[in-house]
Protein backbone atom coordinates (compact mmCIF):
# COMPACT_ATOMS: atom_id res chain seq x y z
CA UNK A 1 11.82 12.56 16.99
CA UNK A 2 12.02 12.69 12.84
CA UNK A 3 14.83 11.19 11.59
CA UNK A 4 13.80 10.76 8.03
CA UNK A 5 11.94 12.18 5.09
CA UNK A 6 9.64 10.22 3.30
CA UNK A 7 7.81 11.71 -0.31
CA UNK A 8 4.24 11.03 -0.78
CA UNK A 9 2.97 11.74 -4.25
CA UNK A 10 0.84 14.75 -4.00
CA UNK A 11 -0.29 15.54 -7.94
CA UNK A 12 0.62 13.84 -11.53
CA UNK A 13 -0.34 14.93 -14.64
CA UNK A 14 -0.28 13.44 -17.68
CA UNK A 15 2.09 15.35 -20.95
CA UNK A 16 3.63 14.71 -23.99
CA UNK A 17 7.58 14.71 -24.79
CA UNK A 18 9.04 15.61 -27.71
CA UNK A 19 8.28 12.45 -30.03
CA UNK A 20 4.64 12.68 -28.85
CA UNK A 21 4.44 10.08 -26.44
CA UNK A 22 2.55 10.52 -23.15
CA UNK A 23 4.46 11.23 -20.12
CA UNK A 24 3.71 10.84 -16.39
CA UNK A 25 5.09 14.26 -14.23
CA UNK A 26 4.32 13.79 -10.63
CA UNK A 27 4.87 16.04 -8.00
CA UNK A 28 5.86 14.97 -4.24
CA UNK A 29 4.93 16.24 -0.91
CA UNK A 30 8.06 16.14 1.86
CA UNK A 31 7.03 14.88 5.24
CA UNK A 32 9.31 14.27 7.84
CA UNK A 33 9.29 10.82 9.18
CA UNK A 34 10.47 8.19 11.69
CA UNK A 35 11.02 4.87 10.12
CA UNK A 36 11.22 1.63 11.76
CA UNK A 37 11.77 -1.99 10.73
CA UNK A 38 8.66 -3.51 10.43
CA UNK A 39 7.54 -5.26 14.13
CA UNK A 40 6.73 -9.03 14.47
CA UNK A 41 3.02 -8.03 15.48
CA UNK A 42 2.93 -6.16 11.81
CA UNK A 43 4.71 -8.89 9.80
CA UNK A 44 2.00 -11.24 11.54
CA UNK A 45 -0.77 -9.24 10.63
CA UNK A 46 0.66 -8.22 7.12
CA UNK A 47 0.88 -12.22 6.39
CA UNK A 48 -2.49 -13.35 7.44
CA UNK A 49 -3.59 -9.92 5.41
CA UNK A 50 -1.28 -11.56 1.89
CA UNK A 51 1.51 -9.10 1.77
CA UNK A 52 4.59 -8.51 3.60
CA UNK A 53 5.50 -5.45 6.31
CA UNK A 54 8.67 -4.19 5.20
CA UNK A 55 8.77 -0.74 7.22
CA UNK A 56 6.72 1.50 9.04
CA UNK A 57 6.87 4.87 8.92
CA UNK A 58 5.77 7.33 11.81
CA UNK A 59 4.30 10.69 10.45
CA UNK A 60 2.12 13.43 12.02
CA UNK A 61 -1.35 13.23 10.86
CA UNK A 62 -1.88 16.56 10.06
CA UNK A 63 1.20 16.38 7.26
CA UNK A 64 -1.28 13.82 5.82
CA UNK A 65 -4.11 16.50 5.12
CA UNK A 66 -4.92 17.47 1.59
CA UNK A 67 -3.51 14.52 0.05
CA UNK A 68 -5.06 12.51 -2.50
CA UNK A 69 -6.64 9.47 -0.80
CA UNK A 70 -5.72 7.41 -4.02
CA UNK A 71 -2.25 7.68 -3.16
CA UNK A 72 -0.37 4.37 -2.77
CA UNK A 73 3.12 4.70 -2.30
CA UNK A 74 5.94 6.71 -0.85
CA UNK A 75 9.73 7.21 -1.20
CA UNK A 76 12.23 6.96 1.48
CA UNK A 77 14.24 9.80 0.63
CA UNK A 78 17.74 8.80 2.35
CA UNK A 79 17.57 5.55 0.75
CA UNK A 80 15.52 5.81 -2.28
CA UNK A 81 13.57 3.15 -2.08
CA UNK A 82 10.06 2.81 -3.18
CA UNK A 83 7.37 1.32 -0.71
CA UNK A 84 3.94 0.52 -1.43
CA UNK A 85 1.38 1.46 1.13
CA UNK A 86 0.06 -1.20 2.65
CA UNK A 87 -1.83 -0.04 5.80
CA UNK A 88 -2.69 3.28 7.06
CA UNK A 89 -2.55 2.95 11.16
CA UNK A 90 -4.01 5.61 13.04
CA UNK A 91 -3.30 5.42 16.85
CA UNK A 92 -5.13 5.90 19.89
CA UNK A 93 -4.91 9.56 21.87
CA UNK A 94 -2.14 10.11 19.55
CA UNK A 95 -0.93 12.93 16.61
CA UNK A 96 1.01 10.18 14.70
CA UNK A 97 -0.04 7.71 11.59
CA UNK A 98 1.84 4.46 11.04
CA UNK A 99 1.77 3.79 7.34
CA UNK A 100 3.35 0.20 6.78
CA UNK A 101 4.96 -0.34 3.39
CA UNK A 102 5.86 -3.30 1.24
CA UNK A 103 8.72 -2.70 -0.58
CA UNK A 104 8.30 -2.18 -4.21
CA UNK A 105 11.71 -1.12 -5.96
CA UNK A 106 15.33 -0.01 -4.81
CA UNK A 107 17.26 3.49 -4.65
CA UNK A 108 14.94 5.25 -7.23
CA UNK A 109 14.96 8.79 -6.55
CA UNK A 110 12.38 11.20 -7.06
């Protein structure tokens, strides 16, 4: 049923390097995931909403719990590419969240 791995940012905190200038570290929380292109009902609703449905990505709820809710984003890890959460779907008489992504930047790995 998972056929991907998507990171979610779970923690960052905020250090210095070496010349004194502040540094983001963040840490990532691996969930495994079934992404899909995004469906014409979501690029619909995404475009009436201002933004556009790139993906969706299928996850158990309960590998959602203890997370941040601030969290924005997460990171296709096959591909590397950076999506910005766009809606958080939760369906009926079901385990599994749809979170719907707008993509953000290309291949960056984390």
């Amino acid at each position: 049923m998972w056929t991907s791995v998507i990171k979610i940012p779970e923690s960052s905190v905020v250090t210095q390097d070496a010349e004194g200038y502040p540094t983001t570290v963040t840490q990532y929380r691996s969930i495994p995931a079934s992404i899909q292109s995004a469906q014409r009902g979501d690029q619909i609703l995404a475009e009436q909403k201002g933004y556009s449905a790139d993906v969706v990505a299928v996850v158990m709820g309960r590998n959602l719990h203890g997370l941040p809710r601030n969290w924005s984003e997460f990171i296709d890890v096959e591909t590397g590419d950076v999506y910005e959460l766009k809606r958080v779907y939760h369906q009926d008489r079901n385990r599994t969240v749809e979170l719907t992504g707008q993509l953000v930047r290309r291949g960056v790995t984390a």
